[in-house]
PDB file of N, CA and C in Angstrom:
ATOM      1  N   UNK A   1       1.115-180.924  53.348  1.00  0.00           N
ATOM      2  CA  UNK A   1      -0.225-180.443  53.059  1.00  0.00           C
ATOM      3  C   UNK A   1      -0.442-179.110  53.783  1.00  0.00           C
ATOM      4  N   UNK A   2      -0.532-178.364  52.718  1.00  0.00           N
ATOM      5  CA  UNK A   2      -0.967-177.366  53.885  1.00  0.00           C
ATOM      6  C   UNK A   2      -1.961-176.496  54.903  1.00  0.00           C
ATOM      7  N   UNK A   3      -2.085-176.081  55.795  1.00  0.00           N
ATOM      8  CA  UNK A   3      -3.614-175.548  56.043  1.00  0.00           C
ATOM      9  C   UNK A   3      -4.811-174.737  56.220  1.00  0.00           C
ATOM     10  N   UNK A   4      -5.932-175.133  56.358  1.00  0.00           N
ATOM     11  CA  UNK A   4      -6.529-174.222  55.715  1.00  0.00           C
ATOM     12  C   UNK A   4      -6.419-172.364  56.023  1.00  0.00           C
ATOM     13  N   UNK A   5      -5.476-172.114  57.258  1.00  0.00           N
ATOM     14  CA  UNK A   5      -4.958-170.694  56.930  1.00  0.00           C
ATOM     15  C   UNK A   5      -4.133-170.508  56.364  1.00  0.00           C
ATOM     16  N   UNK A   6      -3.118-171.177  55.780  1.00  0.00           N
ATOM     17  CA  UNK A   6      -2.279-170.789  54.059  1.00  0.00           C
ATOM     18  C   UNK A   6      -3.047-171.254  52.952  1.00  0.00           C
ATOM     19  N   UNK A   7      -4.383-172.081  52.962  1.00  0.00           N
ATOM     20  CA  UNK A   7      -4.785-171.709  51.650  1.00  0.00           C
ATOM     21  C   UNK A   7      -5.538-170.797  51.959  1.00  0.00           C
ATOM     22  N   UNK A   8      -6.406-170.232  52.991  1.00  0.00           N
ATOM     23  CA  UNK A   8      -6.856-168.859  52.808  1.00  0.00           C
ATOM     24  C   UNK A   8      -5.819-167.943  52.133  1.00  0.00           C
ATOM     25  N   UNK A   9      -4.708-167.678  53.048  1.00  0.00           N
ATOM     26  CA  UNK A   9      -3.252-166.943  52.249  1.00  0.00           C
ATOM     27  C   UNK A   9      -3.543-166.538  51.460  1.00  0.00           C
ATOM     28  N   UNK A  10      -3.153-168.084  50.500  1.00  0.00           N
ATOM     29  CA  UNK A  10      -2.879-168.130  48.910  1.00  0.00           C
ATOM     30  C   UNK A  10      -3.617-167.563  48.347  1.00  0.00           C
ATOM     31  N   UNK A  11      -5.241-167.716  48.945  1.00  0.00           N
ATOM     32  CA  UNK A  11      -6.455-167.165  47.608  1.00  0.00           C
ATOM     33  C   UNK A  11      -6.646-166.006  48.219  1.00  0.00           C
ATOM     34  N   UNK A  12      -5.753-165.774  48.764  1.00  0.00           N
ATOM     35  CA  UNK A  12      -6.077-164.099  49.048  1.00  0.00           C
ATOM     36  C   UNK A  12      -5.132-162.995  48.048  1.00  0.00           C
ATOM     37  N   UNK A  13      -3.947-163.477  47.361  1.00  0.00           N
ATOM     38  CA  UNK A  13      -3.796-163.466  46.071  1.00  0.00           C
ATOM     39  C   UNK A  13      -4.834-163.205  44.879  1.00  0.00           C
ATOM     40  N   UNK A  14      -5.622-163.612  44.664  1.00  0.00           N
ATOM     41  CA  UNK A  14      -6.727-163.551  43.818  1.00  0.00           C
ATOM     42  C   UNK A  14      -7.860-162.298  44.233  1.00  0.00           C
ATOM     43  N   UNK A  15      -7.713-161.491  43.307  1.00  0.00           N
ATOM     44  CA  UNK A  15      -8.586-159.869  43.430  1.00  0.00           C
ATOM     45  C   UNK A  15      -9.801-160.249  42.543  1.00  0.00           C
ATOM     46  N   UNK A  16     -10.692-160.002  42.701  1.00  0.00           N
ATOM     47  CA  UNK A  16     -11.291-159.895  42.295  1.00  0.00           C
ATOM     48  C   UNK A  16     -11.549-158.418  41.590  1.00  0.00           C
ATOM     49  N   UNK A  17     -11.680-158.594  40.345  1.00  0.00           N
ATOM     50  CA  UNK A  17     -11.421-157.864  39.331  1.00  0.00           C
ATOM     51  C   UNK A  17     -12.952-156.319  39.498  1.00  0.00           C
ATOM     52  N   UNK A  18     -13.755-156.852  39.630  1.00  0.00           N
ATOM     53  CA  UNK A  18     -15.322-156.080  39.274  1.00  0.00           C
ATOM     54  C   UNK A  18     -15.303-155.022  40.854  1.00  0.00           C
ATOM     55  N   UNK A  19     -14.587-155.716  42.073  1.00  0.00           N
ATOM     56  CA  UNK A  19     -14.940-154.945  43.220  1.00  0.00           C
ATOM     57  C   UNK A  19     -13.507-154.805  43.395  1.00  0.00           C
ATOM     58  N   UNK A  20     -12.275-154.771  42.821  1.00  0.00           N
ATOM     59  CA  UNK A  20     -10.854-154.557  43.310  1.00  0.00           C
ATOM     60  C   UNK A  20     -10.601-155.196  44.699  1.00  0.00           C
ATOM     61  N   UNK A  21     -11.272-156.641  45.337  1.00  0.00           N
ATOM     62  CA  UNK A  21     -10.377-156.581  46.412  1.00  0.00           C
ATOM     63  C   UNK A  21     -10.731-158.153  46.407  1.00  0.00           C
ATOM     64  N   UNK A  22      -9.592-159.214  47.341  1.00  0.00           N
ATOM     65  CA  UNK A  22      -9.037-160.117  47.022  1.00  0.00           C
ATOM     66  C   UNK A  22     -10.711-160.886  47.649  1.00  0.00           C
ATOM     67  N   UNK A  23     -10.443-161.796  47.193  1.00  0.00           N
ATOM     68  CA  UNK A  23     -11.844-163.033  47.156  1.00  0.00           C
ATOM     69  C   UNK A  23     -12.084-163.371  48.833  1.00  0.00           C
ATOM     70  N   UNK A  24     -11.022-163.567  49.610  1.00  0.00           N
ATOM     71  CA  UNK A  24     -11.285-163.905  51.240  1.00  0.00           C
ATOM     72  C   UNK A  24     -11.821-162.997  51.951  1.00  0.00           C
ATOM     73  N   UNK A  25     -11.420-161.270  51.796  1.00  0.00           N
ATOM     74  CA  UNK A  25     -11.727-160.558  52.680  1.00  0.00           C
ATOM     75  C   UNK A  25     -13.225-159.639  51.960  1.00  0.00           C
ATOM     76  N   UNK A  26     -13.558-160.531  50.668  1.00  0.00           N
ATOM     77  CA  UNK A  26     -14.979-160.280  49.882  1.00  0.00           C
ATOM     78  C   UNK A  26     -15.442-161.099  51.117  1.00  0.00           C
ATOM     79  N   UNK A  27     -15.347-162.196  51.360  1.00  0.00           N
ATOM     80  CA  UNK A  27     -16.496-163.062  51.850  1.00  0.00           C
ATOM     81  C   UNK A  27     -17.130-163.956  50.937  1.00  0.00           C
ATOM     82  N   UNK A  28     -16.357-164.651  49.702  1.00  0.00           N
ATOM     83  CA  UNK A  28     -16.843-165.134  48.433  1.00  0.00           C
ATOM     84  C   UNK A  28     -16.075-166.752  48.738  1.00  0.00           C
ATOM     85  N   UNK A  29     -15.040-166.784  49.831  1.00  0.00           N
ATOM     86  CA  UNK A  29     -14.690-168.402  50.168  1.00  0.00           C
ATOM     87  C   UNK A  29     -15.900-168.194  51.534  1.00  0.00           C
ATOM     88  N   UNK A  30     -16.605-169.687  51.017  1.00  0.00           N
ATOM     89  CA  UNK A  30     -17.318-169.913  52.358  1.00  0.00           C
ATOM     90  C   UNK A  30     -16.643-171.322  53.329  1.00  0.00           C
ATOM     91  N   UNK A  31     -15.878-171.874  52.150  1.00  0.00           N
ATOM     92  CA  UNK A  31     -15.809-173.491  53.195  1.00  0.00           C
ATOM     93  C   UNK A  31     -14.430-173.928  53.188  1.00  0.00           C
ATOM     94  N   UNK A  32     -13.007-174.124  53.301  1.00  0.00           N
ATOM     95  CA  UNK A  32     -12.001-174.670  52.892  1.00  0.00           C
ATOM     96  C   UNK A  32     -11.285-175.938  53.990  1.00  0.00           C
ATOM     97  N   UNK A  33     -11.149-177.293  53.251  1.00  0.00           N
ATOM     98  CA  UNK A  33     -11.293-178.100  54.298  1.00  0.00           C
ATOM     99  C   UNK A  33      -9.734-178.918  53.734  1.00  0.00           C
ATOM    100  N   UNK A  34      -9.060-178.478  54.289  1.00  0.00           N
ATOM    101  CA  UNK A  34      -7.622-179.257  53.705  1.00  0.00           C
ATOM    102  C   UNK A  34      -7.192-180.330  54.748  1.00  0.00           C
ATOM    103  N   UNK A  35      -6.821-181.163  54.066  1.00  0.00           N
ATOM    104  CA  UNK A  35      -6.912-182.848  54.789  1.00  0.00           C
ATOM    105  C   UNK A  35      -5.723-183.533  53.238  1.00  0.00           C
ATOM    106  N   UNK A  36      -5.195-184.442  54.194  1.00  0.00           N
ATOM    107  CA  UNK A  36      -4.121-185.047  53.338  1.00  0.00           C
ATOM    108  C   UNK A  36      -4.644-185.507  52.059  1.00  0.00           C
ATOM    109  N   UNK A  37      -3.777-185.094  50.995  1.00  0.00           N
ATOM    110  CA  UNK A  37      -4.193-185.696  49.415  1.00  0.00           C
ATOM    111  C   UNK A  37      -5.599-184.460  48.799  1.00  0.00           C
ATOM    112  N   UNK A  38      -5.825-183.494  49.916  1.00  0.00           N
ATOM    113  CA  UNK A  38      -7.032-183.238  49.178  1.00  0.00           C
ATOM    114  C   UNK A  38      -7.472-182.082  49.666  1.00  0.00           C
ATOM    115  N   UNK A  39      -7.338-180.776  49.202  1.00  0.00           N
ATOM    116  CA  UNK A  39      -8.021-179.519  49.689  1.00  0.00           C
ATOM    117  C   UNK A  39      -9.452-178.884  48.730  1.00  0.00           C
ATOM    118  N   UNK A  40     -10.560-179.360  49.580  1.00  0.00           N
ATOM    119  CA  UNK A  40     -12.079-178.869  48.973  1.00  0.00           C
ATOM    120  C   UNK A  40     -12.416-177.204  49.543  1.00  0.00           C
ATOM    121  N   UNK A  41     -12.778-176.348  48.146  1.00  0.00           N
ATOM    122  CA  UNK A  41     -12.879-175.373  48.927  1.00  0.00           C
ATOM    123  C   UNK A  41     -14.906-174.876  48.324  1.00  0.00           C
ATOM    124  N   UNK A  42     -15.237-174.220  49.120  1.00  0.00           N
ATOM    125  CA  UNK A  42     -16.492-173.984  48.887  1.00  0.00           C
ATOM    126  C   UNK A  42     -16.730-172.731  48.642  1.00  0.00           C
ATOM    127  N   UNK A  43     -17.559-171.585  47.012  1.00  0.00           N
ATOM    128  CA  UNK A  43     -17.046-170.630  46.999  1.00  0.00           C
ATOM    129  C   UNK A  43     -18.483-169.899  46.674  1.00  0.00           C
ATOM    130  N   UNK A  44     -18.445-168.535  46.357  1.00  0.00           N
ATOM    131  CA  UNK A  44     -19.627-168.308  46.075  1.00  0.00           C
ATOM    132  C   UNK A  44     -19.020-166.837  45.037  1.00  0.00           C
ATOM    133  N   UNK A  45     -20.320-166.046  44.032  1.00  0.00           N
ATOM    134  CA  UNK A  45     -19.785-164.805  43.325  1.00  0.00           C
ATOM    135  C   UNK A  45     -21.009-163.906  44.195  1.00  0.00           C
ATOM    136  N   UNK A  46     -20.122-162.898  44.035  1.00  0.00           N
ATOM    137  CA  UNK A  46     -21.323-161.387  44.809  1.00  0.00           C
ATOM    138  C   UNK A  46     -22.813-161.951  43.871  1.00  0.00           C
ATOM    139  N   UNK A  47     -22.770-162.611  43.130  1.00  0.00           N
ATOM    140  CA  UNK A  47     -24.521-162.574  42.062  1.00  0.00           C
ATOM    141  C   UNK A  47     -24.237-163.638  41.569  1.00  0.00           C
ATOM    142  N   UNK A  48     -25.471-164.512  40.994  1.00  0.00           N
ATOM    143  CA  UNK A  48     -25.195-165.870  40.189  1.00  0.00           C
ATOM    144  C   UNK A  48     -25.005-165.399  38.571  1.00  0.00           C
ATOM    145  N   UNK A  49     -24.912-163.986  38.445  1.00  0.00           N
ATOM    146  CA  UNK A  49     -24.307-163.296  36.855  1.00  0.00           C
ATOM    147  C   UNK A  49     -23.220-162.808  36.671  1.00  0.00           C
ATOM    148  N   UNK A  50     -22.293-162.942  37.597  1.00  0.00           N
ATOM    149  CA  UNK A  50     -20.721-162.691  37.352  1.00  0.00           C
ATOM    150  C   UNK A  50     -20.316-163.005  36.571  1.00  0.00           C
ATOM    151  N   UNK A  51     -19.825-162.342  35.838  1.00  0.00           N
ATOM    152  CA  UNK A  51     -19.422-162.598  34.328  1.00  0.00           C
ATOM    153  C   UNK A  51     -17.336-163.075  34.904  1.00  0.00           C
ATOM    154  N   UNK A  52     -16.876-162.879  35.836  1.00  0.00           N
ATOM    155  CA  UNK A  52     -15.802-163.499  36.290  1.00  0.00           C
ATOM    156  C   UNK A  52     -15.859-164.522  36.873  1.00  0.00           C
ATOM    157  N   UNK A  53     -16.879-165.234  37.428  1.00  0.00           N
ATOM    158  CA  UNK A  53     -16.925-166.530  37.940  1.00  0.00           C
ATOM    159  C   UNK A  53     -15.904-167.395  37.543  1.00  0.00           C
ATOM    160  N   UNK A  54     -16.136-167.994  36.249  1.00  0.00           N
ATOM    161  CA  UNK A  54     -14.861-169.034  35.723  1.00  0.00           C
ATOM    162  C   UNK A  54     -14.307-168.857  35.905  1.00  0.00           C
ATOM    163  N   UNK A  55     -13.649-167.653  35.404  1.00  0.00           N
ATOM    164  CA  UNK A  55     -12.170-166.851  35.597  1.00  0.00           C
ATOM    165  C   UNK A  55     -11.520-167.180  36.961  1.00  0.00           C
ATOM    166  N   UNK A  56     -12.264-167.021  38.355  1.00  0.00           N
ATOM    167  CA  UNK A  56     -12.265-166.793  39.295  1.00  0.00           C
ATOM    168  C   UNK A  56     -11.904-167.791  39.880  1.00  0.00           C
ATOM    169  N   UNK A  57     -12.789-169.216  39.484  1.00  0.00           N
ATOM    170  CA  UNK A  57     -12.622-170.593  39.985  1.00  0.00           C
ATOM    171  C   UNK A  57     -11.514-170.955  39.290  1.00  0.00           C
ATOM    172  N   UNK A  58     -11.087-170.889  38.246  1.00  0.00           N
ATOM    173  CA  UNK A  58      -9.764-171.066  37.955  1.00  0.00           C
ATOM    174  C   UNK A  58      -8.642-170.726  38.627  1.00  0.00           C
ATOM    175  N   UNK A  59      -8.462-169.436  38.962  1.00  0.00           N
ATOM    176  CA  UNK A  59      -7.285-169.167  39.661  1.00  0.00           C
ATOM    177  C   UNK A  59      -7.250-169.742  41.028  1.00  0.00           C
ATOM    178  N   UNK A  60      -8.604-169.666  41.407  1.00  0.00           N
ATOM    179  CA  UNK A  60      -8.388-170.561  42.982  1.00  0.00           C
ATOM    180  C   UNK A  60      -7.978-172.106  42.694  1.00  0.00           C
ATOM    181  N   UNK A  61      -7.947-172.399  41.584  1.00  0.00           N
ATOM    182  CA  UNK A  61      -7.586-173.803  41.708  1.00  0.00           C
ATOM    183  C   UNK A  61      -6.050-173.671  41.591  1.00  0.00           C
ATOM    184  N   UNK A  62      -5.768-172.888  40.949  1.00  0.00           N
ATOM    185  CA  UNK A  62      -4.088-172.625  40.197  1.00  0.00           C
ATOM    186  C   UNK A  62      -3.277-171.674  41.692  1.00  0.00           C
ATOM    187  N   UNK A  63      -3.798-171.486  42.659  1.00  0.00           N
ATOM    188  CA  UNK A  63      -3.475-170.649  43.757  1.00  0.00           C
ATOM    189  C   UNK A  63      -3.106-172.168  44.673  1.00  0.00           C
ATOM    190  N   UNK A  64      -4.071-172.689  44.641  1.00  0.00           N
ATOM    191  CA  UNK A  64      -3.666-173.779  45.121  1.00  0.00           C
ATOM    192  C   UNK A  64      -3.171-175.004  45.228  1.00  0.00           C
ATOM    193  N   UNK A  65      -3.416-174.988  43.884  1.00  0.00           N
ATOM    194  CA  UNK A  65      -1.826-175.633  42.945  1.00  0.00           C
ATOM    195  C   UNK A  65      -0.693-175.613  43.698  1.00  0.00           C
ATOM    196  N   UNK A  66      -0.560-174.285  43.599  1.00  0.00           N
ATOM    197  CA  UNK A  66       1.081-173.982  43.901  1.00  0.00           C
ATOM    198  C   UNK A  66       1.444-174.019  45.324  1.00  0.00           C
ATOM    199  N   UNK A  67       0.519-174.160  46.063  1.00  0.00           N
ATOM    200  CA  UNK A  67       1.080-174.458  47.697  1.00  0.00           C
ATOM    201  C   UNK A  67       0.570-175.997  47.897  1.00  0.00           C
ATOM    202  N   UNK A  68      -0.058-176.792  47.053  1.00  0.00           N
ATOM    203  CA  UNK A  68      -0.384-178.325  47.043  1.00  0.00           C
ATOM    204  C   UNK A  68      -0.248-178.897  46.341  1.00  0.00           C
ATOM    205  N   UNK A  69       0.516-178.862  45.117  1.00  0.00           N
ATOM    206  CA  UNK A  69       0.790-179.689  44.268  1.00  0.00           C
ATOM    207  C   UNK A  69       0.491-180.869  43.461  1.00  0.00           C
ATOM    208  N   UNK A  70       0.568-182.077  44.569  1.00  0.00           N
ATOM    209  CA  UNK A  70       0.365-183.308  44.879  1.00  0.00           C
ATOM    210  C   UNK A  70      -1.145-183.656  45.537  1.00  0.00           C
ATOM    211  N   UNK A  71      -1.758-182.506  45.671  1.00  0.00           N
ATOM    212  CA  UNK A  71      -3.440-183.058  46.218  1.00  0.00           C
ATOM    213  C   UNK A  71      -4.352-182.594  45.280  1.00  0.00           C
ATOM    214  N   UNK A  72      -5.791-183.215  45.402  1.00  0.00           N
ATOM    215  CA  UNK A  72      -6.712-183.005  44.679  1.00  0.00           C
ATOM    216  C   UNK A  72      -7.526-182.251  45.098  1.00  0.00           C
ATOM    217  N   UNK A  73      -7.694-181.250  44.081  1.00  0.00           N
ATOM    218  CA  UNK A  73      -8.147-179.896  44.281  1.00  0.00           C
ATOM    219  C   UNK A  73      -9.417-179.554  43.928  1.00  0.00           C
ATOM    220  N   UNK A  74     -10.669-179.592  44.962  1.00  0.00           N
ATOM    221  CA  UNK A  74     -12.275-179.396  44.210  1.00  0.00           C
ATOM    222  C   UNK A  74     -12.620-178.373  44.568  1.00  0.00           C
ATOM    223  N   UNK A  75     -13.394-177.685  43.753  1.00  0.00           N
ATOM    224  CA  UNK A  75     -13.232-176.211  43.874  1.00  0.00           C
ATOM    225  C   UNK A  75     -15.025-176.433  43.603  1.00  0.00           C
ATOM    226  N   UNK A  76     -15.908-175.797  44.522  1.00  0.00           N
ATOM    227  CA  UNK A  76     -17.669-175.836  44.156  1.00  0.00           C
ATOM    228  C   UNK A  76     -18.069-174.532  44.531  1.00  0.00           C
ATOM    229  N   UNK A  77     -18.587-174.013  43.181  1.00  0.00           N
ATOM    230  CA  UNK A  77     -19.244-172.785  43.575  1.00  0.00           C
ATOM    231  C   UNK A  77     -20.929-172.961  43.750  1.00  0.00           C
ATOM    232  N   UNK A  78     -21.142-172.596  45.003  1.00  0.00           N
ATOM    233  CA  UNK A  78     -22.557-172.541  45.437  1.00  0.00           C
ATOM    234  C   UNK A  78     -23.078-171.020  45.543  1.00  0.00           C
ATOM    235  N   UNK A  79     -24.499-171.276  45.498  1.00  0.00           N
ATOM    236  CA  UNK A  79     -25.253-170.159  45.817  1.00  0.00           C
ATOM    237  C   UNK A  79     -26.394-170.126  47.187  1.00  0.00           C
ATOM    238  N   UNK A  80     -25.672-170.894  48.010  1.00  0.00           N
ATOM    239  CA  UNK A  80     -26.541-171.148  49.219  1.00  0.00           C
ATOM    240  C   UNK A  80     -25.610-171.318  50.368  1.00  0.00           C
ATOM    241  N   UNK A  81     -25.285-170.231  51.186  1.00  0.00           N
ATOM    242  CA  UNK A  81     -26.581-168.878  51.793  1.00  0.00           C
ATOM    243  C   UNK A  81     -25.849-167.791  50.688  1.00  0.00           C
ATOM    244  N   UNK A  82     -26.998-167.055  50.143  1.00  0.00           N
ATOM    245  CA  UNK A  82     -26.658-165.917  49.111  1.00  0.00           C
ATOM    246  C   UNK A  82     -25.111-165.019  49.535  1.00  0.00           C
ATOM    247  N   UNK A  83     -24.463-164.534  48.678  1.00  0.00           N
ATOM    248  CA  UNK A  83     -23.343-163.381  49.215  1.00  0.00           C
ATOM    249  C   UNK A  83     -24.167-162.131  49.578  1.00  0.00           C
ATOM    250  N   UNK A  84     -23.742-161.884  51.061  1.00  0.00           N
ATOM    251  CA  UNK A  84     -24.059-160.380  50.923  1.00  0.00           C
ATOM    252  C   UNK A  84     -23.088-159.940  51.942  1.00  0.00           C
ATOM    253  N   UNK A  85     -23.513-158.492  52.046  1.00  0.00           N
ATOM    254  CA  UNK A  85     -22.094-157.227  52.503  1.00  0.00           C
ATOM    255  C   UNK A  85     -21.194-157.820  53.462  1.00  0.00           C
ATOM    256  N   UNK A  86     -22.584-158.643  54.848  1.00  0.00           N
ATOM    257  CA  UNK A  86     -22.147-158.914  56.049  1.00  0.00           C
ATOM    258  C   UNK A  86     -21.136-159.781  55.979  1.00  0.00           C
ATOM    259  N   UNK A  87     -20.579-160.271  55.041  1.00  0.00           N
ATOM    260  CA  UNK A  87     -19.853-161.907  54.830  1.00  0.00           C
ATOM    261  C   UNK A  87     -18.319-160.810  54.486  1.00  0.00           C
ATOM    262  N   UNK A  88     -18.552-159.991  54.500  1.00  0.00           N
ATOM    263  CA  UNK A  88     -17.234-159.449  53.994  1.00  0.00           C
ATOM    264  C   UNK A  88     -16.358-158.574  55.448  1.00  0.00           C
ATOM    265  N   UNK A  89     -14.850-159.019  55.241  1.00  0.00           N
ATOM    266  CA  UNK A  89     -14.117-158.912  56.493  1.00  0.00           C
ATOM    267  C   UNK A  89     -14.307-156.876  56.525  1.00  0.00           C
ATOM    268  N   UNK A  90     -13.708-157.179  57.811  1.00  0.00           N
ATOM    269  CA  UNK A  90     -13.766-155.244  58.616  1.00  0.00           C
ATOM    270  C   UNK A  90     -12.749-154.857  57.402  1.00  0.00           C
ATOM    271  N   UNK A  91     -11.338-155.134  57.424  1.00  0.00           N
ATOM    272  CA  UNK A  91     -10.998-154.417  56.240  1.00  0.00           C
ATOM    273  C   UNK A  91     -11.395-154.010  54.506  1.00  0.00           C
ATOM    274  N   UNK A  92     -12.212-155.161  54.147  1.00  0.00           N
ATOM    275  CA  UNK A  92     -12.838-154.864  53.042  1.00  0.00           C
ATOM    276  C   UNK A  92     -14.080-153.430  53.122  1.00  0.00           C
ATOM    277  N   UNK A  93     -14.856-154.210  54.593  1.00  0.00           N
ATOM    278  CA  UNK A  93     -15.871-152.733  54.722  1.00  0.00           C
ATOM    279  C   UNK A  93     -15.254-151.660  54.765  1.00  0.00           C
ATOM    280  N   UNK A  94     -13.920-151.528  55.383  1.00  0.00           N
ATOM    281  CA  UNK A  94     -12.977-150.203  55.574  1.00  0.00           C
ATOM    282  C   UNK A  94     -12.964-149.905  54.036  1.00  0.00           C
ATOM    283  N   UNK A  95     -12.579-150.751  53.353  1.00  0.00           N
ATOM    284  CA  UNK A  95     -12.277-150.349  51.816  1.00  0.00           C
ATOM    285  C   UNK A  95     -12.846-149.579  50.924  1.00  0.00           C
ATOM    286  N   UNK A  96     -14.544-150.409  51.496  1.00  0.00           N
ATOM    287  CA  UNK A  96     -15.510-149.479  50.776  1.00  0.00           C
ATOM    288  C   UNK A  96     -16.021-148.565  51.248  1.00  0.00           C
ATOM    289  N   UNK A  97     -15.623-148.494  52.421  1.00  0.00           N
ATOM    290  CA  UNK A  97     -16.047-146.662  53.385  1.00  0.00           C
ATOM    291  C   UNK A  97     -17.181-147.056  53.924  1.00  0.00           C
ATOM    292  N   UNK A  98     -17.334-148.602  54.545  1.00  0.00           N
ATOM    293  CA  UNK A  98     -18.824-149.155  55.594  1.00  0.00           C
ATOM    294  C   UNK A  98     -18.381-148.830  56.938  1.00  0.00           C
TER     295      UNK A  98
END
């Protein structure tokens, strides 16, 4: 099983398409709790109108697929506490010139 800093890793793989940069260092995973048989991750989109959302929750499930195989994979996108800038790592702010 692996933990929850290789599934951060993994979904750090996953770019987000609308802001070019990967979903962890957005600040868009809020919760990831990996425990035998079962990695729950808790997620959020920059807006509740992301037109990539699905898209998005899909690949995090298929990201983690492939480093868990054998566990059950719940993937919940919430909108509580809202996304904003502060949730996003120093290198992403570097990215966008904050």
């Amino acid at each position: 099983m692996p933990s929850e800093d290789q599934v951060r890793e993994a979904l750090r793989s996953i770019i987000d398409p609308e802001a070019g940069m990967n979903i962890v260092d957005l600040g868009l995973i809020y919760r990831v709790d990996a425990m035998p048989g079962r990695v729950a991750i808790e997620m959020t989109m920059t807006t509740p109108a992301c037109p990539v959302g699905p898209m998005l929750v899909d690949q995090v499930r298929d990201a983690v697929r492939a480093i868990a195989s054998d566990a059950e994979i719940a993937v919940e996108l919430v909108w509580e506490p809202p996304w904003h800038a502060g949730l996003m790592s120093e290198r992403a702010k570097k990215h966008f010139g904050w």
